[in-house]
Protein backbone atom coordinates (compact mmCIF):
# COMPACT_ATOMS: atom_id res chain seq x y z
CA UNK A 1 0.28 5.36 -23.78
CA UNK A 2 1.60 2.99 -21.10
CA UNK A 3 -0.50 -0.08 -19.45
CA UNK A 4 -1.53 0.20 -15.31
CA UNK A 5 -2.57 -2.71 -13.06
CA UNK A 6 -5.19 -0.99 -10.66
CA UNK A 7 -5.73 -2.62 -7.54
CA UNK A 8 -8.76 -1.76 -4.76
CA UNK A 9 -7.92 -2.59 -1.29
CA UNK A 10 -10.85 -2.37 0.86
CA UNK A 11 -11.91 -3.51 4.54
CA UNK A 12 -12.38 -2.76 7.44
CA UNK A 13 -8.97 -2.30 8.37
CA UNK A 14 -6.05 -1.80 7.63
CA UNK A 15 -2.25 -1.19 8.78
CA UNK A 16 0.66 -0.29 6.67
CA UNK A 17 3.42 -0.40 9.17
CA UNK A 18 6.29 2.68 9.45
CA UNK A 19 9.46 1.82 10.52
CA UNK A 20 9.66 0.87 14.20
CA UNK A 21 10.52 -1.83 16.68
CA UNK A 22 8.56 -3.68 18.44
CA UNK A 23 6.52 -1.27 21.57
CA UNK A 24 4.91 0.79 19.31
CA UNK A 25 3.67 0.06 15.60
CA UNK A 26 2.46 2.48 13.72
CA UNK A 27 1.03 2.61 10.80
CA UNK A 28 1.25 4.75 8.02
CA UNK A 29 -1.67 6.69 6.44
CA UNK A 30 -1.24 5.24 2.99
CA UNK A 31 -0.04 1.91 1.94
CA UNK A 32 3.93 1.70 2.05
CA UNK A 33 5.83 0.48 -0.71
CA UNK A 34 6.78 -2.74 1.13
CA UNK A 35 3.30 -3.41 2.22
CA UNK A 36 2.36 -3.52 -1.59
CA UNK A 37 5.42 -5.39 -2.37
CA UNK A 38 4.54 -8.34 0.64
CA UNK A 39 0.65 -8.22 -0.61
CA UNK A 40 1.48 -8.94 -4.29
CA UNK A 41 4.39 -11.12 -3.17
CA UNK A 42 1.86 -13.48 -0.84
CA UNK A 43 -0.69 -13.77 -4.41
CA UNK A 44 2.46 -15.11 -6.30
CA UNK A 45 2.91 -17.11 -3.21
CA UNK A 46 6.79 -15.81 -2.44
CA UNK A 47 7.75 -16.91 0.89
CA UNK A 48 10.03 -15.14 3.56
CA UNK A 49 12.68 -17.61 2.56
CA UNK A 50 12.68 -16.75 -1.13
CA UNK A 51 14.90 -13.03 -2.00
CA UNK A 52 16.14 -14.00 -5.01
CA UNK A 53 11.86 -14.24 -6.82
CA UNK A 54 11.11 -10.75 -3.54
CA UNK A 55 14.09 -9.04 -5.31
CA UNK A 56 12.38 -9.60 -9.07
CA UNK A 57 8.84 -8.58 -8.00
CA UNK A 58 10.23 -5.18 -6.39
CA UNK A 59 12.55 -4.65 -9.43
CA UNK A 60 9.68 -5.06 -12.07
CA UNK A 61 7.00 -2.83 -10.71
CA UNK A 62 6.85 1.13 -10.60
CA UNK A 63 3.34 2.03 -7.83
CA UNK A 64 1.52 5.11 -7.39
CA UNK A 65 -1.48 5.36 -4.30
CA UNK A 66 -4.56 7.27 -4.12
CA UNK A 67 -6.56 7.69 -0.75
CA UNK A 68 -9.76 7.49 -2.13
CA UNK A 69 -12.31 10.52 -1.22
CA UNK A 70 -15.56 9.15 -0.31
CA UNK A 71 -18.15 10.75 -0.01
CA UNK A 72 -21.92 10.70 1.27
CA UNK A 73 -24.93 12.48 0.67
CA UNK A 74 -27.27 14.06 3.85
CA UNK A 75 -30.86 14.14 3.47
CA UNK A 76 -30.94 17.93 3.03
CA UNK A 77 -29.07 16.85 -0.23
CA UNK A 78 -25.61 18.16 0.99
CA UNK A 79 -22.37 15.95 0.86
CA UNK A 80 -19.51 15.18 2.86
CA UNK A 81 -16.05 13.55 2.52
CA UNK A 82 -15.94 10.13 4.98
CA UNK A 83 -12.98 10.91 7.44
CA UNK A 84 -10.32 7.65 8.13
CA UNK A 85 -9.76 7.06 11.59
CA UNK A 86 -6.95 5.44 12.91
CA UNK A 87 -6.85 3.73 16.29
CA UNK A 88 -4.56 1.79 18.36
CA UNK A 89 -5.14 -1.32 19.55
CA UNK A 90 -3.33 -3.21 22.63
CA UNK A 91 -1.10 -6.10 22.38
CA UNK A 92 1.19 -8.69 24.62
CA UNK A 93 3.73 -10.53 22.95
CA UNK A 94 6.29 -12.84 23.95
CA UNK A 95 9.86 -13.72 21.75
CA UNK A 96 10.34 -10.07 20.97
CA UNK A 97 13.16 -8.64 19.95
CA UNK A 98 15.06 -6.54 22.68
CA UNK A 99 15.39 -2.86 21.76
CA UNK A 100 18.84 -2.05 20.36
CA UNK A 101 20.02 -5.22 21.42
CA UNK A 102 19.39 -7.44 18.01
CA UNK A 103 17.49 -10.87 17.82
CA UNK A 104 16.57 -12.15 21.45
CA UNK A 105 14.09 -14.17 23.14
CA UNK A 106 12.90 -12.32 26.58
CA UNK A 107 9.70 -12.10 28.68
CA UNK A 108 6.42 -10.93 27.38
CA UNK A 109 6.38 -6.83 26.70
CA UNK A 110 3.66 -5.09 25.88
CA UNK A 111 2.78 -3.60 21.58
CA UNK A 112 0.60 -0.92 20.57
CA UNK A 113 -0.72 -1.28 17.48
CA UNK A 114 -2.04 1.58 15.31
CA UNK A 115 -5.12 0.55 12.62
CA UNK A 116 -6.56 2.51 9.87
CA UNK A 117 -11.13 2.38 10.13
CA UNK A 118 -13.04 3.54 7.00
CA UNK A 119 -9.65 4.00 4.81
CA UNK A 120 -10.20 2.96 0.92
CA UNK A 121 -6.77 3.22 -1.57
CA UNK A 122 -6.10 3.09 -5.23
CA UNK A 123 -2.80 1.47 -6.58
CA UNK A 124 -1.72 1.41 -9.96
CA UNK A 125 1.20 -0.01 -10.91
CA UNK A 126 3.06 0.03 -14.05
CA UNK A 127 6.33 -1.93 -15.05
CA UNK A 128 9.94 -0.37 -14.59
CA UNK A 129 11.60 -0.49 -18.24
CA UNK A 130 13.72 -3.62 -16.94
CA UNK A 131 10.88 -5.56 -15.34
CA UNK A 132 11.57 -9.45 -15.34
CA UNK A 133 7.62 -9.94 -14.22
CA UNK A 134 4.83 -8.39 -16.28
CA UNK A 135 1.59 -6.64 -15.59
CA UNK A 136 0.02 -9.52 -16.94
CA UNK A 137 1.41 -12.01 -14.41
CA UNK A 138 1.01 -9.42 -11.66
CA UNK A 139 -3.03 -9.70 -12.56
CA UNK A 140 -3.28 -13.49 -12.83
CA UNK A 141 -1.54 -13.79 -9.73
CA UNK A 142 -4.39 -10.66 -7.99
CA UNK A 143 -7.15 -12.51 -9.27
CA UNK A 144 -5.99 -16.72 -7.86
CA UNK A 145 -3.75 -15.23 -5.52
CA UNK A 146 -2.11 -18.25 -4.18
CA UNK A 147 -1.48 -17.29 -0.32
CA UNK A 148 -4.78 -15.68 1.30
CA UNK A 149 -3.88 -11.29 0.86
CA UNK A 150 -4.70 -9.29 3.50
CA UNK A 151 -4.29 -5.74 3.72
CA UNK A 152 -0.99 -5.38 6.41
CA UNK A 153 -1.57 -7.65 9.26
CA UNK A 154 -3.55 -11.28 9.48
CA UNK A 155 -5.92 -9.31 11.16
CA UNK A 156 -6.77 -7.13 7.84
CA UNK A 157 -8.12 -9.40 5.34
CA UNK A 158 -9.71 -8.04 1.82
CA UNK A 159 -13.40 -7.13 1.73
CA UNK A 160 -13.73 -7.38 -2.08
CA UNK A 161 -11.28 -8.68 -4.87
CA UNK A 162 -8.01 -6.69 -5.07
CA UNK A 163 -8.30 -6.49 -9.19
CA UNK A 164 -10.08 -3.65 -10.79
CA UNK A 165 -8.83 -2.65 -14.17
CA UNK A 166 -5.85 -3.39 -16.78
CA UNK A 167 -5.72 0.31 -18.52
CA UNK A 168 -3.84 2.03 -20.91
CA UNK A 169 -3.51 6.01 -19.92
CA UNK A 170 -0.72 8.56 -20.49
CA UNK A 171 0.05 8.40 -16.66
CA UNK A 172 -0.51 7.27 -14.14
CA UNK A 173 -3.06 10.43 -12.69
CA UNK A 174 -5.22 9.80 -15.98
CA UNK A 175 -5.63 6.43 -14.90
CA UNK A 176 -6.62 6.99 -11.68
CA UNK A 177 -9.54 9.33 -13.69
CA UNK A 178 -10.93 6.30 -15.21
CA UNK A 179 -11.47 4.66 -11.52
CA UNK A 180 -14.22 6.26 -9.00
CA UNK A 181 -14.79 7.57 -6.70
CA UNK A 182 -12.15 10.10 -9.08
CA UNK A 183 -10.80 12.28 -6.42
CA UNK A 184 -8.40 12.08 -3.53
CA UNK A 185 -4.68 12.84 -2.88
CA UNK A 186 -2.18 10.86 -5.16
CA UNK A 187 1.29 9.09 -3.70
CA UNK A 188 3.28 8.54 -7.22
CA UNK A 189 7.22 7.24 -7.47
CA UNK A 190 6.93 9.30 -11.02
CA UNK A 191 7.00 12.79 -11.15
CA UNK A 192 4.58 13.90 -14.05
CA UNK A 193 5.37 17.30 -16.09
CA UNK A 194 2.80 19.75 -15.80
CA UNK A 195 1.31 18.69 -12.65
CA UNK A 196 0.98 20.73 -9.67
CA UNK A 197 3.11 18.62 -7.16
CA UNK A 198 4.90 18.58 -4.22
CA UNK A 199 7.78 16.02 -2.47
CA UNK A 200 8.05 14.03 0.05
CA UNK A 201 10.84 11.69 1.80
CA UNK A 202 9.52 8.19 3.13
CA UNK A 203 11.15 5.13 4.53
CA UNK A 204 9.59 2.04 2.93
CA UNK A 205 11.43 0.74 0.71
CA UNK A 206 12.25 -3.25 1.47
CA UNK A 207 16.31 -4.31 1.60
CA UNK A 208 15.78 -7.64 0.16
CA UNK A 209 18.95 -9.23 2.13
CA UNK A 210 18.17 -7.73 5.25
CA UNK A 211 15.73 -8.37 6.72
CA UNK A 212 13.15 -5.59 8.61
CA UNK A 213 15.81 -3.19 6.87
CA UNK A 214 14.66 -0.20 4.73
CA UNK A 215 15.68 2.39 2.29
CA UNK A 216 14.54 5.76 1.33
CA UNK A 217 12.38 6.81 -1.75
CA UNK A 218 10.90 10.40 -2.89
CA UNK A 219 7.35 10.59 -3.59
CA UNK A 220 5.25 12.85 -5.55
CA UNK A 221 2.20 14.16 -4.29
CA UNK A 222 -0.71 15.20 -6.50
CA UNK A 223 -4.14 16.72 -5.51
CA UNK A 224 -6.20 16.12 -2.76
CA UNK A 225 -9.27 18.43 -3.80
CA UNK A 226 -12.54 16.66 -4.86
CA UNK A 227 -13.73 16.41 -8.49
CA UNK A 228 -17.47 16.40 -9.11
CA UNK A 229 -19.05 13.36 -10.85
């Protein structure tokens, strides 16, 4: 059996932001491994300045995500899966960086902004064997997070506490069985024996000493299909 932090992030929106520059930012359709890292980094209250404490929080912790299936029931007694919509939102900015060109101060340019409506995830995280922060610190800091989380942007905060469960499972898609709604596609760094999976390459994951720079990771996919209650 191995112990799982489970996290809820809920509101109204969200954005977990790709790789991009500064026109157009998109955002991803699951939280990115960075995202998670900067949201659990802000509740142990790392700052920007800080890569030596960034580089032991994303060296400790092993995620998996679940985009929850939610569902609602019709009168006639029917259900339906809640679709997320995402939507793109209009920006000017000024101090941007010049495309291609590096760090620069110019004129004001105009962003477009992609947000995710109605989107609800599961993480569960679990500690990599040489993990110099524990699950238990990881929840103490969740629960009196000591800079104000919010789910991507300022413009995101939380619409109920990020902490769900501590759990002990046998991985990490039985512990997503022991939190509802219990159905929806799983995003796993661990591939899991026995388990109908598939791969996928994403571009998320944080280069501590350089900054907006990212690395590769594979991802696992499980599921997707609902399970009745």
């Amino acid at each position: 059996m191995r112990e799982f932090l489970i996290l809820k992030l809920q509101a109204p929106m969200q954005a977990w932001g790709e790789h991009t520059f500064e026109g157009l930012r998109p955002s991803a359709n699951f939280p990115t491994r960075s995202g998670i890292l900067g949201l659990l980094g802000a509740c142990r209250g790392i700052r920007r300045n800080e890569p030596e404490r960034l580089g032991q929080l994303a060296d400790s912790i092993v995620m998996a995500v679940r985009v929850d299936e939610r569902r609602v029931t019709r009168r006639d007694g029917t259900s339906h899966a809640l679709q997320m919509l995402k939507i793109t939102d209009y920006h000017t900015i000024q101090k941007a960086r010049v495309e291609y060109s590096g760090l620069k101060s110019h004129e004001t340019i105009q962003t477009w902004r992609e947000y995710l409506y109605d989107a609800e995830f599961t993480v569960a995280l679990w500690s990599h064997p040489h993990a110099s922060i524990s699950l238990s610190e990881l929840e103490q800091a969740v629960r009196r997070p000591v800079f104000t989380p919010f789910l991507g942007r300022r413009s995101c905060p939380i619409a109920q506490p990020l902490f769900k469960a501590l759990l002990e499972a046998s991985n990490v898609i039985d512990a997503f069985k022991g939190v509802t709604p219990c159905a929806g596609t799983v995003y796993s760094e661990e591939k899991i024996e026995g388990q109908a999976v598939r791969m996928m390459r994403v571009r998320d994951v944080p280069l501590i000493h350089q900054p907006r720079q990212f690395a590769g990771r594979n991802i696992y996919v499980y599921g997707g299909e609902h399970v009745p209650e």
